[in-house]
N, C-alpha and C. Protein backbone atom coordinates (compact mmCIF):
# COMPACT_ATOMS: atom_id res chain seq x y z
N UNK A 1 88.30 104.11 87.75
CA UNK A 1 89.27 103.27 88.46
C UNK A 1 90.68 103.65 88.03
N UNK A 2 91.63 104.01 88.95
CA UNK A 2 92.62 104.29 88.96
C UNK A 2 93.78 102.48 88.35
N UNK A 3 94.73 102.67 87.25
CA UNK A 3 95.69 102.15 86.77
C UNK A 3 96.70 101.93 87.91
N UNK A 4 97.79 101.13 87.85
CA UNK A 4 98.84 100.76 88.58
C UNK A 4 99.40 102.41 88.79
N UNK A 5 100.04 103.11 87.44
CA UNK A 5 100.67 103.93 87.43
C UNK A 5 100.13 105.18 88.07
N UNK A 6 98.59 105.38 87.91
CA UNK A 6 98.17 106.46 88.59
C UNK A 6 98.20 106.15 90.13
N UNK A 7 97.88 104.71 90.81
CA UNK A 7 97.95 104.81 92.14
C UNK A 7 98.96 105.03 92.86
N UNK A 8 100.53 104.33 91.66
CA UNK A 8 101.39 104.93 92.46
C UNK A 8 101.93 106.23 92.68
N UNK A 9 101.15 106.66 91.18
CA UNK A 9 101.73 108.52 91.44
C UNK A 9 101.06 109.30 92.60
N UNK A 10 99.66 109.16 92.73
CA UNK A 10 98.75 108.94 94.21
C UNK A 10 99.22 108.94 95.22
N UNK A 11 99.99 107.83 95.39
CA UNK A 11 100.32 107.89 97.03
C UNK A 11 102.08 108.34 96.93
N UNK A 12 102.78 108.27 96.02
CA UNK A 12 104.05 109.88 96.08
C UNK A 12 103.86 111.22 96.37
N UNK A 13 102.63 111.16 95.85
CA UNK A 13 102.06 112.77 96.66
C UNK A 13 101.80 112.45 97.75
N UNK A 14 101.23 111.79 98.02
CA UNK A 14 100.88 111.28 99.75
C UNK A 14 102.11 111.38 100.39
N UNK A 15 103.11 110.88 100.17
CA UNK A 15 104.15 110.54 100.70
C UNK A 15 105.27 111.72 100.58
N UNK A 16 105.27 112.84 99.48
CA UNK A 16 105.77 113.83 99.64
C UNK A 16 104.95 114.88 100.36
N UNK A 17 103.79 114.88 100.56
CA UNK A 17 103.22 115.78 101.61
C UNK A 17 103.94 115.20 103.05
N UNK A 18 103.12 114.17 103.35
CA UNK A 18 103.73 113.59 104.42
C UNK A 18 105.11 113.67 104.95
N UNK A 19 105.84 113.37 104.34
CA UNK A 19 107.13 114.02 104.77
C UNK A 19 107.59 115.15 105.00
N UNK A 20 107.19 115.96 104.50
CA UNK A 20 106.72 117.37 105.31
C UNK A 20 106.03 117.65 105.85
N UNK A 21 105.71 117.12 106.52
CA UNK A 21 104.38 117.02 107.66
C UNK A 21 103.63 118.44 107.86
N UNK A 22 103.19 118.26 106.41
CA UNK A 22 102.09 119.25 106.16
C UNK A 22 101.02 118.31 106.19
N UNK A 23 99.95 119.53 105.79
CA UNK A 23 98.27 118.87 106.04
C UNK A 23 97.96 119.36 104.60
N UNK A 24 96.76 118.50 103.94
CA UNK A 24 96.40 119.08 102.86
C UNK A 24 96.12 120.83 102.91
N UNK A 25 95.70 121.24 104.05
CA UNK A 25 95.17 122.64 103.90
C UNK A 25 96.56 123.45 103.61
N UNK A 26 97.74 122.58 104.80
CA UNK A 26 99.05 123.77 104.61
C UNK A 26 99.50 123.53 103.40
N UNK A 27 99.33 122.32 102.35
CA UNK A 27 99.83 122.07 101.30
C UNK A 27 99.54 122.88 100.25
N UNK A 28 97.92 123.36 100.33
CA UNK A 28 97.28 123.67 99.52
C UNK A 28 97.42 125.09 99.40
N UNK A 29 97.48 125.59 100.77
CA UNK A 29 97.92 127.17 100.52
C UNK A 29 99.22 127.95 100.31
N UNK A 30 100.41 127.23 100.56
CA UNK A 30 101.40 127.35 99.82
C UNK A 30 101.77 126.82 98.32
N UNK A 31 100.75 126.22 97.90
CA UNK A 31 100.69 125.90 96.55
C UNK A 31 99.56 126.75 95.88
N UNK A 32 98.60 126.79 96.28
CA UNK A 32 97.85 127.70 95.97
C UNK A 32 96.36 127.83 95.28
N UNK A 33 96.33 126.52 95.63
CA UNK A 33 95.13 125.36 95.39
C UNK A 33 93.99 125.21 96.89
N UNK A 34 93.16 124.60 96.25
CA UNK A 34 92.33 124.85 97.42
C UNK A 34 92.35 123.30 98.19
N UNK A 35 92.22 122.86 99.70
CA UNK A 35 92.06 121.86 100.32
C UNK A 35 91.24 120.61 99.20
N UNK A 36 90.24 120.73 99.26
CA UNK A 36 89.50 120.18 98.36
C UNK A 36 90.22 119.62 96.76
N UNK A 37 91.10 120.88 96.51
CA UNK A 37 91.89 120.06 95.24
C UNK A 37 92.69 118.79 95.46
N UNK A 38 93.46 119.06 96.24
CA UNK A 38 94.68 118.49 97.26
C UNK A 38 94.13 117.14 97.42
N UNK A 39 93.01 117.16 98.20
CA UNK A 39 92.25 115.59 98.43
C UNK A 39 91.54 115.54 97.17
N UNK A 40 91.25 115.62 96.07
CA UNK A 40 91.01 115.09 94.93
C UNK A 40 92.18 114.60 94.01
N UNK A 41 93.12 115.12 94.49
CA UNK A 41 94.45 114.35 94.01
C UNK A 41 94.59 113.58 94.74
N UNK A 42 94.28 113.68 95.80
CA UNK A 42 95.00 112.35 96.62
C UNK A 42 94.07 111.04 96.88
N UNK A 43 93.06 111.22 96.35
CA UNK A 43 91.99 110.42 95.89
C UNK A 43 91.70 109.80 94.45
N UNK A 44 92.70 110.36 93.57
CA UNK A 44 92.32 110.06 92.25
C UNK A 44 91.45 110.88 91.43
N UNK A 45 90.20 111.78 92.16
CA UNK A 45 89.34 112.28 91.06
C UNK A 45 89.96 113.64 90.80
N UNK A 46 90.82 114.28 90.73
CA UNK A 46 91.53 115.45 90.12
C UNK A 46 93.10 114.72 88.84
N UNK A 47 93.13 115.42 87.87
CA UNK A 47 94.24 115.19 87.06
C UNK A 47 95.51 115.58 87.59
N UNK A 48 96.69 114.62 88.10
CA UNK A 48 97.53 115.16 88.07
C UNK A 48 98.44 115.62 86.96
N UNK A 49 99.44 116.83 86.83
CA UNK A 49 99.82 117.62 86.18
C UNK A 49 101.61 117.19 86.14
N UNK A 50 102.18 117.83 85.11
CA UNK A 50 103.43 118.19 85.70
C UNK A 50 104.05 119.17 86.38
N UNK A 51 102.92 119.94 85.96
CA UNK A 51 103.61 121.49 86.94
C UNK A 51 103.12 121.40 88.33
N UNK A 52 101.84 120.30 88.64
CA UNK A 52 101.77 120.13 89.99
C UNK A 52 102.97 119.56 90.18
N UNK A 53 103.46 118.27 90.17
CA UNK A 53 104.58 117.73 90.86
C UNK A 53 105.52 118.67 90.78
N UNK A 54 105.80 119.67 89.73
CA UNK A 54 106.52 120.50 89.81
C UNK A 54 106.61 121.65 90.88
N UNK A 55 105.78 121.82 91.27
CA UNK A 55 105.09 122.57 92.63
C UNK A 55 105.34 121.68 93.82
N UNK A 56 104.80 120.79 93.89
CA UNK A 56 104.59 119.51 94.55
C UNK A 56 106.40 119.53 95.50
N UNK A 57 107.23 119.44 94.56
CA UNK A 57 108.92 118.91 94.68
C UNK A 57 108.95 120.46 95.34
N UNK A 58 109.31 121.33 94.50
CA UNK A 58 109.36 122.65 95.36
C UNK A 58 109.03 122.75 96.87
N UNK A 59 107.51 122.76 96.83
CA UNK A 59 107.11 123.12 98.13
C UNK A 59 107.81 122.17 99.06
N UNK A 60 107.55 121.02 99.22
CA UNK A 60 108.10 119.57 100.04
C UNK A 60 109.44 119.47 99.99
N UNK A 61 110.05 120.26 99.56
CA UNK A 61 111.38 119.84 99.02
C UNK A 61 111.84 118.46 98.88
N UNK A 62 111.04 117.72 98.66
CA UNK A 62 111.08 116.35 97.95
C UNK A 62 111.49 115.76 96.49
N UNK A 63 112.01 114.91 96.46
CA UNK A 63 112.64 114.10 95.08
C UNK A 63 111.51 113.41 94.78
N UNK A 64 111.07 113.28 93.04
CA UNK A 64 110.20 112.67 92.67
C UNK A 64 110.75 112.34 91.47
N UNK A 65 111.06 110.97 91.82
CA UNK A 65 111.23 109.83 90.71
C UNK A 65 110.07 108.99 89.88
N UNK A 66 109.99 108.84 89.17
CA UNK A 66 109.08 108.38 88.16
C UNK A 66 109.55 107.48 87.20
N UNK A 67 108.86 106.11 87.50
CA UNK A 67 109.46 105.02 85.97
C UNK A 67 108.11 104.95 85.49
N UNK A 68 107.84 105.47 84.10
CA UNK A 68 107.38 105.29 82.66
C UNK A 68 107.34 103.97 82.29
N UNK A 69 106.49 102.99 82.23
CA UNK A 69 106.86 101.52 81.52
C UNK A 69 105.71 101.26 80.36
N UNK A 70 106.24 101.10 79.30
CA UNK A 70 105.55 100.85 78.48
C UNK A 70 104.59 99.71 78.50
N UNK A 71 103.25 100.20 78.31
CA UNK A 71 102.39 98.99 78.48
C UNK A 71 101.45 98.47 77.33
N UNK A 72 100.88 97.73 77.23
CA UNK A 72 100.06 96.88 75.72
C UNK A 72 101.09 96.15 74.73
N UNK A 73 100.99 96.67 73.58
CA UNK A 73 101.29 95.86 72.48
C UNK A 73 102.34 96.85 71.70
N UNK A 74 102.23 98.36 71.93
CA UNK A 74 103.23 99.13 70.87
C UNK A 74 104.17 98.99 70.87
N UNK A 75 104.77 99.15 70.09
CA UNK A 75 106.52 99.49 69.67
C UNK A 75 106.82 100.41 69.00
């Protein structure tokens, strides 16, 4: 089961594909990944990376913002 933070990182990829109105397949082959990866990210069962989003922003030429919030009990 996917966390708050992973679903929203989830659907930013969704939403930076989408806005380039690519398809997972065109996503995947200018990135260089296979269809199947693409929808396992966008499903949750693949790890996202930083060098994917790093790829990710490139290809889409999309902005990807990210808030970090500390969660539990540490300090």
């Amino acid at each position: 089961e996917l966390d708050a933070f992973d679903r929203a990182l989830v659907e930013k990829v969704k939403q930076c594909r989408k806005a380039a109105t690519m398809t997972q397949k065109e996503l995947a082959q200018f990135m260089g990944y296979s269809q199947q990866f693409i929808s396992g990210i966008e499903t949750g069962r693949e790890r996202i990376t930083v060098e994917f989003l790093r790829k990710l922003s490139q290809i889409t030429g999309q902005r990807i913002d990210l808030n970090i919030v500390k969660s539990g009990g540490l300090e």
